[in-house]
N, C-alpha and C. Protein backbone atom coordinates (compact mmCIF):
# COMPACT_ATOMS: atom_id res chain seq x y z
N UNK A 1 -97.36 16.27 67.20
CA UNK A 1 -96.77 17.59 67.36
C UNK A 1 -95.96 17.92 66.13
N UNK A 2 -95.81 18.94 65.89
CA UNK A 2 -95.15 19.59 64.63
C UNK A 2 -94.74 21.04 65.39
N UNK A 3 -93.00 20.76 64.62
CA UNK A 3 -91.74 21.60 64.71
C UNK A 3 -91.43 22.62 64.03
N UNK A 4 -91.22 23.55 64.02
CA UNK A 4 -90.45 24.29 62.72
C UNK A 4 -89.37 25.02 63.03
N UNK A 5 -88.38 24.74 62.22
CA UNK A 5 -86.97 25.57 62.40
C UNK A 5 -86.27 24.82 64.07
N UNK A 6 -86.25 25.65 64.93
CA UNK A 6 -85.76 25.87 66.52
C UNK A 6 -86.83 24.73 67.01
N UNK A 7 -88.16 25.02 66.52
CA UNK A 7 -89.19 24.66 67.20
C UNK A 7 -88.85 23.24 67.25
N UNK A 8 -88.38 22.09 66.12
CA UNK A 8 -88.06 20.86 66.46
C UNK A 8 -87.31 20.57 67.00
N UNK A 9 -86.27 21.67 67.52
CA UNK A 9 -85.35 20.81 68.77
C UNK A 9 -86.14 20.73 70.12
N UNK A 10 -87.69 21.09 70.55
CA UNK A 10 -88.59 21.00 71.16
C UNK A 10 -89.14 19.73 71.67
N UNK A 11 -89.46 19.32 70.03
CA UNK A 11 -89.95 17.60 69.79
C UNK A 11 -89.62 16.82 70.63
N UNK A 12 -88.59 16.44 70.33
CA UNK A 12 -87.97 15.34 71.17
C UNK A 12 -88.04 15.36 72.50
N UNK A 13 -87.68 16.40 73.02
CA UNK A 13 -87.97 16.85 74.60
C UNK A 13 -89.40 16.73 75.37
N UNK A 14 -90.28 17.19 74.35
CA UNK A 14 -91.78 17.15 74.81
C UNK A 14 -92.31 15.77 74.80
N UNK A 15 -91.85 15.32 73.49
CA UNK A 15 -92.10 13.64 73.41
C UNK A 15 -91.43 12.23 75.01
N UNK A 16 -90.37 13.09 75.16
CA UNK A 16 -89.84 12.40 76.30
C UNK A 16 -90.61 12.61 77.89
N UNK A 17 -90.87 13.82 77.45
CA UNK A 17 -92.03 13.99 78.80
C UNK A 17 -93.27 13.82 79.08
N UNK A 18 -93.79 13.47 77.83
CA UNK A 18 -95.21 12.69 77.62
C UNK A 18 -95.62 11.61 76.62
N UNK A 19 -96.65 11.01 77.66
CA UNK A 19 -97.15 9.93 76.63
C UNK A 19 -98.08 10.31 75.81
N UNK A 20 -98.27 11.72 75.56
CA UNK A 20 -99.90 12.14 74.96
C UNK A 20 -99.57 12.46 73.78
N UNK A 21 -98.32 12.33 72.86
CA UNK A 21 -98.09 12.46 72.06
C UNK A 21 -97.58 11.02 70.97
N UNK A 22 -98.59 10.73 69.63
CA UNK A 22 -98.15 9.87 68.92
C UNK A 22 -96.89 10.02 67.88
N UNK A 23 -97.53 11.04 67.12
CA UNK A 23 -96.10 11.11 66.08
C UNK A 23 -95.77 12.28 66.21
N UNK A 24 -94.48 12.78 65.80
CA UNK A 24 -93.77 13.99 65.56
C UNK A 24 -93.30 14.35 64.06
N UNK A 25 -93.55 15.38 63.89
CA UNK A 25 -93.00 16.37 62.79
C UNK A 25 -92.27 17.26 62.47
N UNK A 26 -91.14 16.72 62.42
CA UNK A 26 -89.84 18.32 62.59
C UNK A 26 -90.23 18.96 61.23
N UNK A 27 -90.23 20.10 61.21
CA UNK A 27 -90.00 20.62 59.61
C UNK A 27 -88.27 21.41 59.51
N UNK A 28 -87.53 21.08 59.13
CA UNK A 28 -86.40 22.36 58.41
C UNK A 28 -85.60 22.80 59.72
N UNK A 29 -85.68 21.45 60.28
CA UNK A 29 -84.90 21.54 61.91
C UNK A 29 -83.78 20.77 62.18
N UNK A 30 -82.66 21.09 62.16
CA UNK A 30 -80.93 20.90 62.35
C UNK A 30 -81.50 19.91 63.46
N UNK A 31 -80.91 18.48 63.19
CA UNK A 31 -80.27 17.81 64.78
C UNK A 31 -79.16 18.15 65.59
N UNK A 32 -78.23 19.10 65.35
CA UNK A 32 -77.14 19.26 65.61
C UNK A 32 -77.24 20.36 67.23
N UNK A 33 -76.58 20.86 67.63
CA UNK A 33 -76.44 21.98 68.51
C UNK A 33 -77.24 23.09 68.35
N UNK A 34 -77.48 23.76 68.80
CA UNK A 34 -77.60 25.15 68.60
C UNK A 34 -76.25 25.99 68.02
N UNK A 35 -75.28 25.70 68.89
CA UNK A 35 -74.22 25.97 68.55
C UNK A 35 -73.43 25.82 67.26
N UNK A 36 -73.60 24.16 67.24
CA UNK A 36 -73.20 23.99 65.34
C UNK A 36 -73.96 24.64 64.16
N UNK A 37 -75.26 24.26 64.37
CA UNK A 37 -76.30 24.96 63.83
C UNK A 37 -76.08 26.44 63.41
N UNK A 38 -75.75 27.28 64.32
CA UNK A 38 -75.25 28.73 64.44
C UNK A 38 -73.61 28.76 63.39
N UNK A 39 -73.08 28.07 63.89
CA UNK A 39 -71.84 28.18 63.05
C UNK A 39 -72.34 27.67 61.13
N UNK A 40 -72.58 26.63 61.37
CA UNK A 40 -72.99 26.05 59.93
C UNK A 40 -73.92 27.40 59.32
N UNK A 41 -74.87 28.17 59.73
CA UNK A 41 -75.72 29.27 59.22
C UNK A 41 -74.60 30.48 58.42
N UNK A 42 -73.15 30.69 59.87
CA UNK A 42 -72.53 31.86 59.31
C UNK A 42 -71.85 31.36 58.17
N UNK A 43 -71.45 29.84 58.05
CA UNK A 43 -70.97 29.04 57.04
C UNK A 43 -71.56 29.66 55.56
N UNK A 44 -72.88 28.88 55.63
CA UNK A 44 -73.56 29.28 54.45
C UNK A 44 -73.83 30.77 54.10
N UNK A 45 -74.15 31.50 55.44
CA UNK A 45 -74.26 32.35 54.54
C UNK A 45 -72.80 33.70 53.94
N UNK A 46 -71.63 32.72 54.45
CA UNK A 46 -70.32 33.30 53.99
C UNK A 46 -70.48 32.24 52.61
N UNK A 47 -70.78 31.70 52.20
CA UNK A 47 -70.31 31.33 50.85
C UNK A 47 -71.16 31.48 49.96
N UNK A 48 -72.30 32.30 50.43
CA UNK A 48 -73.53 33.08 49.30
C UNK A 48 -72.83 34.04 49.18
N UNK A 49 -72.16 34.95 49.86
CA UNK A 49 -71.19 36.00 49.71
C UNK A 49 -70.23 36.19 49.20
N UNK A 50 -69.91 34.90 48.76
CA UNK A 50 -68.59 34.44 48.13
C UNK A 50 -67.47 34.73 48.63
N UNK A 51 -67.32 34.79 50.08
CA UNK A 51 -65.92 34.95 50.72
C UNK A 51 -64.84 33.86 50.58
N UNK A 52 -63.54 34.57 50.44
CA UNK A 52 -62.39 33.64 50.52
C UNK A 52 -62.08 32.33 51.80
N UNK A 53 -61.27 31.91 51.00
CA UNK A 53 -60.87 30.26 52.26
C UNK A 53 -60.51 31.24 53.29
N UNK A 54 -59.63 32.14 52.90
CA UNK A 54 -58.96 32.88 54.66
C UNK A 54 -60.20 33.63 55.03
N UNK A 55 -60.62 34.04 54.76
CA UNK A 55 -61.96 35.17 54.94
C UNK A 55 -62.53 34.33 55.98
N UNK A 56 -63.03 33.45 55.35
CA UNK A 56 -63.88 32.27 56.24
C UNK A 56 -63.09 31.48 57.35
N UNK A 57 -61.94 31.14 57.15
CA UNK A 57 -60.78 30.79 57.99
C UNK A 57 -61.16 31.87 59.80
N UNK A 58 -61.21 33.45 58.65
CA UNK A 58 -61.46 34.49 60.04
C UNK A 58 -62.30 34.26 60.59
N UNK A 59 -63.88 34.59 59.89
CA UNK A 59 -64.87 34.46 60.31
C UNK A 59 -65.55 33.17 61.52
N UNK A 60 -64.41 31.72 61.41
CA UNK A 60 -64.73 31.06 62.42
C UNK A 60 -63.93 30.95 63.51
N UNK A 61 -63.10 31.72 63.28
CA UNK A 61 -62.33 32.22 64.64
C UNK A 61 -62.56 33.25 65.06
N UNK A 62 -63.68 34.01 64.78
CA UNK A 62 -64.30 34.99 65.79
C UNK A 62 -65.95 34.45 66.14
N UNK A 63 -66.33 33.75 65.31
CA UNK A 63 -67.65 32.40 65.83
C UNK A 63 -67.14 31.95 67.19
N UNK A 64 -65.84 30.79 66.97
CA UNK A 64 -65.54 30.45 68.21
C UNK A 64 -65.19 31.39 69.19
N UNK A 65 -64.20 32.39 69.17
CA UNK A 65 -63.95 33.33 69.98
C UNK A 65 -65.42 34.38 70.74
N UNK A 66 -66.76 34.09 69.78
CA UNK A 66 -67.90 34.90 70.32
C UNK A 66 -68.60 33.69 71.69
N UNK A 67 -68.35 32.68 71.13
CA UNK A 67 -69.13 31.18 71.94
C UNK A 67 -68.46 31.55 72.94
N UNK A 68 -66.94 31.32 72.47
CA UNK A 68 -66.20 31.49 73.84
C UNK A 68 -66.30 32.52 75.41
N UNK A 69 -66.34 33.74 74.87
CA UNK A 69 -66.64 34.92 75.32
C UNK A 69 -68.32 34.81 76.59
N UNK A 70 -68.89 33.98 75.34
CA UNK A 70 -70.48 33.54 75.99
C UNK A 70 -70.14 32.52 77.48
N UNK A 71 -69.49 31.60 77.11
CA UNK A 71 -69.26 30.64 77.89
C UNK A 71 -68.25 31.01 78.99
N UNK A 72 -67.80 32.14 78.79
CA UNK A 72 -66.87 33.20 80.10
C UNK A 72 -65.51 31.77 79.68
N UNK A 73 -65.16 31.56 78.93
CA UNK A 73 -64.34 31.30 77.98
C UNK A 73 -63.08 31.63 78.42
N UNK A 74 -63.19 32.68 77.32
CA UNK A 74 -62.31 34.16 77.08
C UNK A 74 -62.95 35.29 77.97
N UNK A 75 -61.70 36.64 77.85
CA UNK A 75 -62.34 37.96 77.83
C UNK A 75 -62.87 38.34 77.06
N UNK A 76 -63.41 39.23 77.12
CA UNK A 76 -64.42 40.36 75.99
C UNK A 76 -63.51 40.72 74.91
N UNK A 77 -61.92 41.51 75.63
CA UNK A 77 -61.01 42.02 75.08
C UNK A 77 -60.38 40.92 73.74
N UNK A 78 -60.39 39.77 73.61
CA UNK A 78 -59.93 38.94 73.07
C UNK A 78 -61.08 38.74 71.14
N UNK A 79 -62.19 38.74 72.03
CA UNK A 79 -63.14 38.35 70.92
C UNK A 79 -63.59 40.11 70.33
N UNK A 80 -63.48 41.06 70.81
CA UNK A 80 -63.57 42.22 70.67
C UNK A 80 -62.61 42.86 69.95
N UNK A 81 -61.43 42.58 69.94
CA UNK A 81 -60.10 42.77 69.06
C UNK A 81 -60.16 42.19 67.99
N UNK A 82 -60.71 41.08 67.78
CA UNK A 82 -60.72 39.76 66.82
C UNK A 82 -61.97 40.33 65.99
N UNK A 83 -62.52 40.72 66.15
CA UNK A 83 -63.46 41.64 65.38
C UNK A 83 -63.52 42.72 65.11
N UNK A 84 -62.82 43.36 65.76
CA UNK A 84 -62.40 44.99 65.34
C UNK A 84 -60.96 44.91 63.98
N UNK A 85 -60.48 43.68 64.42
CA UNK A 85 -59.17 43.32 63.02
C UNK A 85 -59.79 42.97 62.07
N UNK A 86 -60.83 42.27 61.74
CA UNK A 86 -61.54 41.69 60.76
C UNK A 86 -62.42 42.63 59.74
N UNK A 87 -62.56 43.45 60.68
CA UNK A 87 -63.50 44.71 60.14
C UNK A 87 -62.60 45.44 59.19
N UNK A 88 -61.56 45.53 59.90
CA UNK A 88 -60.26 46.47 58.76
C UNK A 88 -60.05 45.77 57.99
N UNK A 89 -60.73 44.89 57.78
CA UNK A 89 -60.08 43.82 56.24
C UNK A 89 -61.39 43.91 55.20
N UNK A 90 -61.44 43.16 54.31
CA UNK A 90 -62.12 42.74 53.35
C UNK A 90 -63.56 42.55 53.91
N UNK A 91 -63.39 41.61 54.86
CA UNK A 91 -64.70 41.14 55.83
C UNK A 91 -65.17 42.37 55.87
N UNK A 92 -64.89 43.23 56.66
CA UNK A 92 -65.30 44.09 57.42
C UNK A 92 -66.49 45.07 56.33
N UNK A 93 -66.75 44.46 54.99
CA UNK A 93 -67.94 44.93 54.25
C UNK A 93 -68.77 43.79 53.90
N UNK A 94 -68.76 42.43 54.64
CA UNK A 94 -69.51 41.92 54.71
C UNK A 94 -70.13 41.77 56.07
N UNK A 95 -71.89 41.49 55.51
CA UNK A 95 -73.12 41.01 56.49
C UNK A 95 -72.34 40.39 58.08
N UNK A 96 -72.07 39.32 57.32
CA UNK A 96 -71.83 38.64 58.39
C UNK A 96 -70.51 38.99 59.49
N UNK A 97 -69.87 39.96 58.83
CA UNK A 97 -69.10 40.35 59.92
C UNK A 97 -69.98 41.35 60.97
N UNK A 98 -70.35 41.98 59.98
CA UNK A 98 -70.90 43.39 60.14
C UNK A 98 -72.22 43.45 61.44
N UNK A 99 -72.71 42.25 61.05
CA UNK A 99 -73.83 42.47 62.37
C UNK A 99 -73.40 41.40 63.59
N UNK A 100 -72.18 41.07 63.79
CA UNK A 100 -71.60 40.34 65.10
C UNK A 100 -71.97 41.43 66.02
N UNK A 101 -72.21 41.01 67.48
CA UNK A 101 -72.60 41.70 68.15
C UNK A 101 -71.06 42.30 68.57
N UNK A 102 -71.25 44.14 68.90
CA UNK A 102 -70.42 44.47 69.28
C UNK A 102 -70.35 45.58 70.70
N UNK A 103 -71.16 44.60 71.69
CA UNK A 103 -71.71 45.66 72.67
C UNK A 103 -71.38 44.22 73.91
N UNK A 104 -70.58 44.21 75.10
CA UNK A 104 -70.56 43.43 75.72
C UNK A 104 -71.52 42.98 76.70
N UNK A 105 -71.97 43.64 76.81
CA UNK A 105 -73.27 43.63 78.24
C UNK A 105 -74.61 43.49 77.61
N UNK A 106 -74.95 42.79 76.39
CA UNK A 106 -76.39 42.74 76.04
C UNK A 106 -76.76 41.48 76.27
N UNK A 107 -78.13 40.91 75.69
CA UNK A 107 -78.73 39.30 75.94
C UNK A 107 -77.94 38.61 75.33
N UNK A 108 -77.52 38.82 73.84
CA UNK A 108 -77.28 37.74 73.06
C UNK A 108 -76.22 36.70 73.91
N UNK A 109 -75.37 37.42 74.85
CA UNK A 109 -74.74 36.21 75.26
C UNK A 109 -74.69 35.59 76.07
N UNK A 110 -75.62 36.12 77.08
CA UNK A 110 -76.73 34.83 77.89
C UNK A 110 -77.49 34.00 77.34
N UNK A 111 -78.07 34.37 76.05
CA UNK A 111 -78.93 33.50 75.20
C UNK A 111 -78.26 32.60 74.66
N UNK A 112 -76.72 33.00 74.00
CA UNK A 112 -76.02 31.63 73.93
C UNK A 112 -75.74 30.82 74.61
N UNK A 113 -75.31 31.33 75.82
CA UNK A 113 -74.63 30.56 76.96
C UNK A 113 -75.74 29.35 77.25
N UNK A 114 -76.79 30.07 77.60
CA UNK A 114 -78.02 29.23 77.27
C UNK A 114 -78.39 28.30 76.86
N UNK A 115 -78.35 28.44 75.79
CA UNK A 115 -79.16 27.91 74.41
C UNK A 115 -78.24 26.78 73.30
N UNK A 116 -76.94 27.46 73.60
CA UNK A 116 -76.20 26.70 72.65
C UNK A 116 -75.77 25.17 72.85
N UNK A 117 -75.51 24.81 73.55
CA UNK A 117 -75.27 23.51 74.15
C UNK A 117 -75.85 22.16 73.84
N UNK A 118 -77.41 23.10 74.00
CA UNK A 118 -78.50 21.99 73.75
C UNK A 118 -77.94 21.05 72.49
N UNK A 119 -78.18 19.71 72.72
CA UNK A 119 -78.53 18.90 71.40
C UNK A 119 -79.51 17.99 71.30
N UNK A 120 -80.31 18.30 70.13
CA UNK A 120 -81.37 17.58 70.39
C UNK A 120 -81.28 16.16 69.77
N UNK A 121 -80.39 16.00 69.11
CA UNK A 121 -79.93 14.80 68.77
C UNK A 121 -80.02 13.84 70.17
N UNK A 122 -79.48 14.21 71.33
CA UNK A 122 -79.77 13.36 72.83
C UNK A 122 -81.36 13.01 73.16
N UNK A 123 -81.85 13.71 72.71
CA UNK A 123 -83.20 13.73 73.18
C UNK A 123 -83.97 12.88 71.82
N UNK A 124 -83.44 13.01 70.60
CA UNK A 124 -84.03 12.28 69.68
C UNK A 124 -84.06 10.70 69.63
N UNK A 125 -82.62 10.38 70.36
CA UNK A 125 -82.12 9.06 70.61
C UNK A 125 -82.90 8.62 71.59
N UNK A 126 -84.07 9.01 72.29
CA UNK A 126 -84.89 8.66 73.11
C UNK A 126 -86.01 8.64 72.73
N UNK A 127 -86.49 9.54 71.37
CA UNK A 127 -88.07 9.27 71.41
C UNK A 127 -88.69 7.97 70.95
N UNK A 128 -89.89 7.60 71.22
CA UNK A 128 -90.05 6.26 70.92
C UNK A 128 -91.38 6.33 70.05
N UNK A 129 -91.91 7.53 69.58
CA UNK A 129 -93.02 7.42 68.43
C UNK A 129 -92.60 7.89 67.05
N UNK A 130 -93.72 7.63 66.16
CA UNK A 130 -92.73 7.67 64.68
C UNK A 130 -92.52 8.70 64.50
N UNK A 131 -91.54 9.32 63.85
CA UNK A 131 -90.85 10.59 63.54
C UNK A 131 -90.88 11.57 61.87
N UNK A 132 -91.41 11.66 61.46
CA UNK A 132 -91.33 12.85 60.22
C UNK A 132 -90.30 14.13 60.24
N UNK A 133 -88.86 13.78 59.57
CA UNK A 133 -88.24 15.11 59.34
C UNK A 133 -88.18 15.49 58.25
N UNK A 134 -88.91 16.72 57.54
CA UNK A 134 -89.17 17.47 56.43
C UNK A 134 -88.33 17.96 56.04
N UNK A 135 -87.18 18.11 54.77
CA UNK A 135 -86.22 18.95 54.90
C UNK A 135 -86.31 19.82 53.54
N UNK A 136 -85.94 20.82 53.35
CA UNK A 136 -85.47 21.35 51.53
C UNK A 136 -84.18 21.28 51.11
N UNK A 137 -83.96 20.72 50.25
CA UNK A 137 -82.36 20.55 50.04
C UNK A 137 -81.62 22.03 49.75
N UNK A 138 -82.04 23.54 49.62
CA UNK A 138 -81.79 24.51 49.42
C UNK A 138 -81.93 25.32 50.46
N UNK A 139 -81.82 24.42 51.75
CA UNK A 139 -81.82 25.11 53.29
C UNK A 139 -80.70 26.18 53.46
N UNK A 140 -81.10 27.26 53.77
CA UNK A 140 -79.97 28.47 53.95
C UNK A 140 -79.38 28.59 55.23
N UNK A 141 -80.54 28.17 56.22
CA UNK A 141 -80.33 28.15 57.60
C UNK A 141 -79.09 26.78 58.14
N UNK A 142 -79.89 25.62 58.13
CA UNK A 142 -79.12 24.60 58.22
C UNK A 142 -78.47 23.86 57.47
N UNK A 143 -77.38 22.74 58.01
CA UNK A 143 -76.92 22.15 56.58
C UNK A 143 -77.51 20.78 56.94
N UNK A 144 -78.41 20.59 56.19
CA UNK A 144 -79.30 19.58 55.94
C UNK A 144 -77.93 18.26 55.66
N UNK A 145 -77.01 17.90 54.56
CA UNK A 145 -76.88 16.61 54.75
C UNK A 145 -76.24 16.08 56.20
N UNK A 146 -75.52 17.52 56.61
CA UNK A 146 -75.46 16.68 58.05
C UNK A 146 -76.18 15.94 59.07
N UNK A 147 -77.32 17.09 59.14
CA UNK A 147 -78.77 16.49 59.65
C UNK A 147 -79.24 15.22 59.80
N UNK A 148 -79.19 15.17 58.29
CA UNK A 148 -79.99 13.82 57.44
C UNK A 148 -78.91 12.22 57.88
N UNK A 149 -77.46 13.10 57.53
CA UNK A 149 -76.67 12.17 58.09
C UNK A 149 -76.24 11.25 59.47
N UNK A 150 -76.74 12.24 60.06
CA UNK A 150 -76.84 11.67 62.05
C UNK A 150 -77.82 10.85 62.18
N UNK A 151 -79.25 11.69 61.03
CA UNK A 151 -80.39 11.02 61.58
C UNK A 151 -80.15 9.69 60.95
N UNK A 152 -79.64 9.13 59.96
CA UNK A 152 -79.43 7.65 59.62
C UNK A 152 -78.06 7.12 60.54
N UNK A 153 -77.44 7.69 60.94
CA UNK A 153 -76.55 7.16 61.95
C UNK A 153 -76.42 6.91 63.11
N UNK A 154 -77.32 7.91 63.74
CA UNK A 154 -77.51 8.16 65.29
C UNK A 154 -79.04 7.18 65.23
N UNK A 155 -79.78 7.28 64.63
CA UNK A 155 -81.27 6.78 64.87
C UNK A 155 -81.35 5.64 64.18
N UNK A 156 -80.74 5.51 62.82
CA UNK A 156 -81.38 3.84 62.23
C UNK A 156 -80.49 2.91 63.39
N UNK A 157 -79.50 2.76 63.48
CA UNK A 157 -78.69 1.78 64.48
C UNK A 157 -80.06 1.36 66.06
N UNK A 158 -80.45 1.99 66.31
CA UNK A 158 -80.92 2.26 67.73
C UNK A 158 -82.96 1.94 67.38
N UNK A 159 -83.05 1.41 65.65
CA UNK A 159 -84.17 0.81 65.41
C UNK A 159 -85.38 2.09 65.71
N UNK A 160 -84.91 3.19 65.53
CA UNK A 160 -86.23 4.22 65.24
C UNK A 160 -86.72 4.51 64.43
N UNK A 161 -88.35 4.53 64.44
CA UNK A 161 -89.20 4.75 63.47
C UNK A 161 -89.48 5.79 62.96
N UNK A 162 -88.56 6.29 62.09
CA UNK A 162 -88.35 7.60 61.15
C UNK A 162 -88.77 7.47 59.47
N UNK A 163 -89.29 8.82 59.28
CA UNK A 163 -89.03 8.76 57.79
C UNK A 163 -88.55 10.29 57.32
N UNK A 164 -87.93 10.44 55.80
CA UNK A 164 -87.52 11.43 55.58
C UNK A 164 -87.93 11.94 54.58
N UNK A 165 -88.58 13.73 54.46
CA UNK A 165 -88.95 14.10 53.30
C UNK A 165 -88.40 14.70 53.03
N UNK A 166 -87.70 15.10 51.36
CA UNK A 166 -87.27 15.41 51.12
C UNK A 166 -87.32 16.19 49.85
N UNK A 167 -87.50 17.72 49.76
CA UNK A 167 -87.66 18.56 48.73
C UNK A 167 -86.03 19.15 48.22
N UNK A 168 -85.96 18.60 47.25
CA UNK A 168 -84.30 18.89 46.79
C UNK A 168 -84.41 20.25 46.45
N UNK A 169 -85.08 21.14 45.73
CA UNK A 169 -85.37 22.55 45.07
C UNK A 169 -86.09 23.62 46.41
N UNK A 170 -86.36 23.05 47.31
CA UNK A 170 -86.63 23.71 48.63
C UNK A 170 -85.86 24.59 49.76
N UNK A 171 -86.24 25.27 49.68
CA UNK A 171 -85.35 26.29 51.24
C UNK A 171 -85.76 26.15 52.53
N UNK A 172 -85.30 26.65 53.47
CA UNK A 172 -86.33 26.48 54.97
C UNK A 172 -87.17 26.65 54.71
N UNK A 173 -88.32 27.47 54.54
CA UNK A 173 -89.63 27.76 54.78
C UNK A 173 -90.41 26.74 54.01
N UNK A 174 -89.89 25.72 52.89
CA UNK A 174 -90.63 24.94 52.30
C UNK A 174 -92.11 25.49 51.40
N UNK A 175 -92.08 26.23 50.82
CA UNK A 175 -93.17 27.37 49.69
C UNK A 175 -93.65 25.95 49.16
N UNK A 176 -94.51 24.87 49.54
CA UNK A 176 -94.72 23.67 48.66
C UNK A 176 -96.60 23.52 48.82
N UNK A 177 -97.25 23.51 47.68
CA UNK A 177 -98.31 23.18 48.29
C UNK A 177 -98.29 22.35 48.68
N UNK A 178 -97.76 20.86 48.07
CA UNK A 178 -98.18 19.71 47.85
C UNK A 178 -97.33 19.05 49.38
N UNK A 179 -96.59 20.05 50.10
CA UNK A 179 -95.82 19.28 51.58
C UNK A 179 -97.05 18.95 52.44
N UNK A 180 -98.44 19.43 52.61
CA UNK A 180 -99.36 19.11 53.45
C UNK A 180 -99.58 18.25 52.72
N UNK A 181 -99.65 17.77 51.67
CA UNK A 181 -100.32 16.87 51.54
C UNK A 181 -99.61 15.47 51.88
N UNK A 182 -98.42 15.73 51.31
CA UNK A 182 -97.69 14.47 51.57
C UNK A 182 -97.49 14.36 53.33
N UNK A 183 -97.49 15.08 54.04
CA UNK A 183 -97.43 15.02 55.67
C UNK A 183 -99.10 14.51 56.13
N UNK A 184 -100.07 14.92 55.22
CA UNK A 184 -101.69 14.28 55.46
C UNK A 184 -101.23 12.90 55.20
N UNK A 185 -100.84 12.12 54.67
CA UNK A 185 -100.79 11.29 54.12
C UNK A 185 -99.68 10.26 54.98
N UNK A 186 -98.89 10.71 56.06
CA UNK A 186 -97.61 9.72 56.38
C UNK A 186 -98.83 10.22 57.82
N UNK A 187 -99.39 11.05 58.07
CA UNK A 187 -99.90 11.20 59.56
C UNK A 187 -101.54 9.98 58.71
N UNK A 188 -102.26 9.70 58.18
CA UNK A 188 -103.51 8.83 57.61
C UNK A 188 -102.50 7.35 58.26
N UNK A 189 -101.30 7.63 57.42
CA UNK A 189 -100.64 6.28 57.48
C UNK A 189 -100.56 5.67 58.66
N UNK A 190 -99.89 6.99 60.04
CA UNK A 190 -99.79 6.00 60.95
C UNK A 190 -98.16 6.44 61.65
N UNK A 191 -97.41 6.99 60.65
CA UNK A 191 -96.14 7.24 60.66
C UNK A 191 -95.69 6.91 59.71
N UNK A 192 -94.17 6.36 60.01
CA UNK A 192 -93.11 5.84 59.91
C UNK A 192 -93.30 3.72 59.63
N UNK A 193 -93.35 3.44 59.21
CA UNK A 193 -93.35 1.72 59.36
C UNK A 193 -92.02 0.82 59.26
């Protein structure tokens, strides 16, 4: 089976529920939360923007204050203020302030409530066939050394058969011809050894 993005926090789960699967292939897929994952994204993409330490200071106290809100937390009124102050500032002409949701009653925060929690890191610590995680070191979405970092911490200890690819000049989507080939080549192999 092969992952991409969201899609490899899948892997692990599907792998745990069947035996019909030999190896797995995450491509450009966070072990972390949904939730961290989500925060680490507004991370990066506040410091392509070049926002200040306080800027960013704000920006994750209305992250947490939005989770919160999701998770019936907080009130609306709380994370709704906290973004309406932010807006009157500096932030308030950047992206990432700018498209926070500002409507209380829509999906997005059932979809968090949802969605965020998950870690597939739990479910990875269980699979038992060899593993391929593809990464680009120029990931915009996730922050890859964390990733990379669990997966040698959380998984080598516990004797799983992983390997790691790694395109340093790469972004999520991985633009590589030569990534099929090297993934033809670890799936010929067998996996992971």
């Amino acid at each position: 089976m092969i992952g991409f993005s969201q899609g490899g926090h899948v892997l692990p789960i599907a792998a745990t529920l069947s035996n019909d699967i030999d190896l797995l292939i995450s491509i450009s897929s966070s072990v972390v939360s949904l939730r961290e994952q989500t925060i680490d994204e507004v991370v990066k993409a506040a410091l392509r923007e070049g926002v200040s330490q306080k800027e960013m200071q704000t920006m994750n106290e209305i992250n947490e204050l939005a989770f919160a809100y999701a998770y019936g937390d907080v009130e609306w009124e709380k994370y709704f203020n906290a973004l309406q102050e932010a807006k009157q500032t500096s932030l308030g002409e950047r992206e990432i302030i700018s498209a926070a949701p500002t409507q209380k009653d829509i999906w997005i925060w059932d979809w968090l409530d949802m969605v965020s929690r998950h870690s597939p890191l739990d479910y990875w610590r269980k699979v038992s066939v060899p593993v391929l995680f593809v990464y680009g070191g120029n990931d915009t979405q996730i922050n890859i050394k964390k990733s990379i970092d669990l997966i040698y911490s959380e998984l080598e200890p516990l004797k799983k058969n992983f390997s790691i690819l790694y395109f340093n000049k790469n972004g999520h989507a991985l633009f590589r011809n030569d990534c099929n080939d090297f993934i033809q080549t670890w799936i010929n192999d067998g996996g992971a050894n």
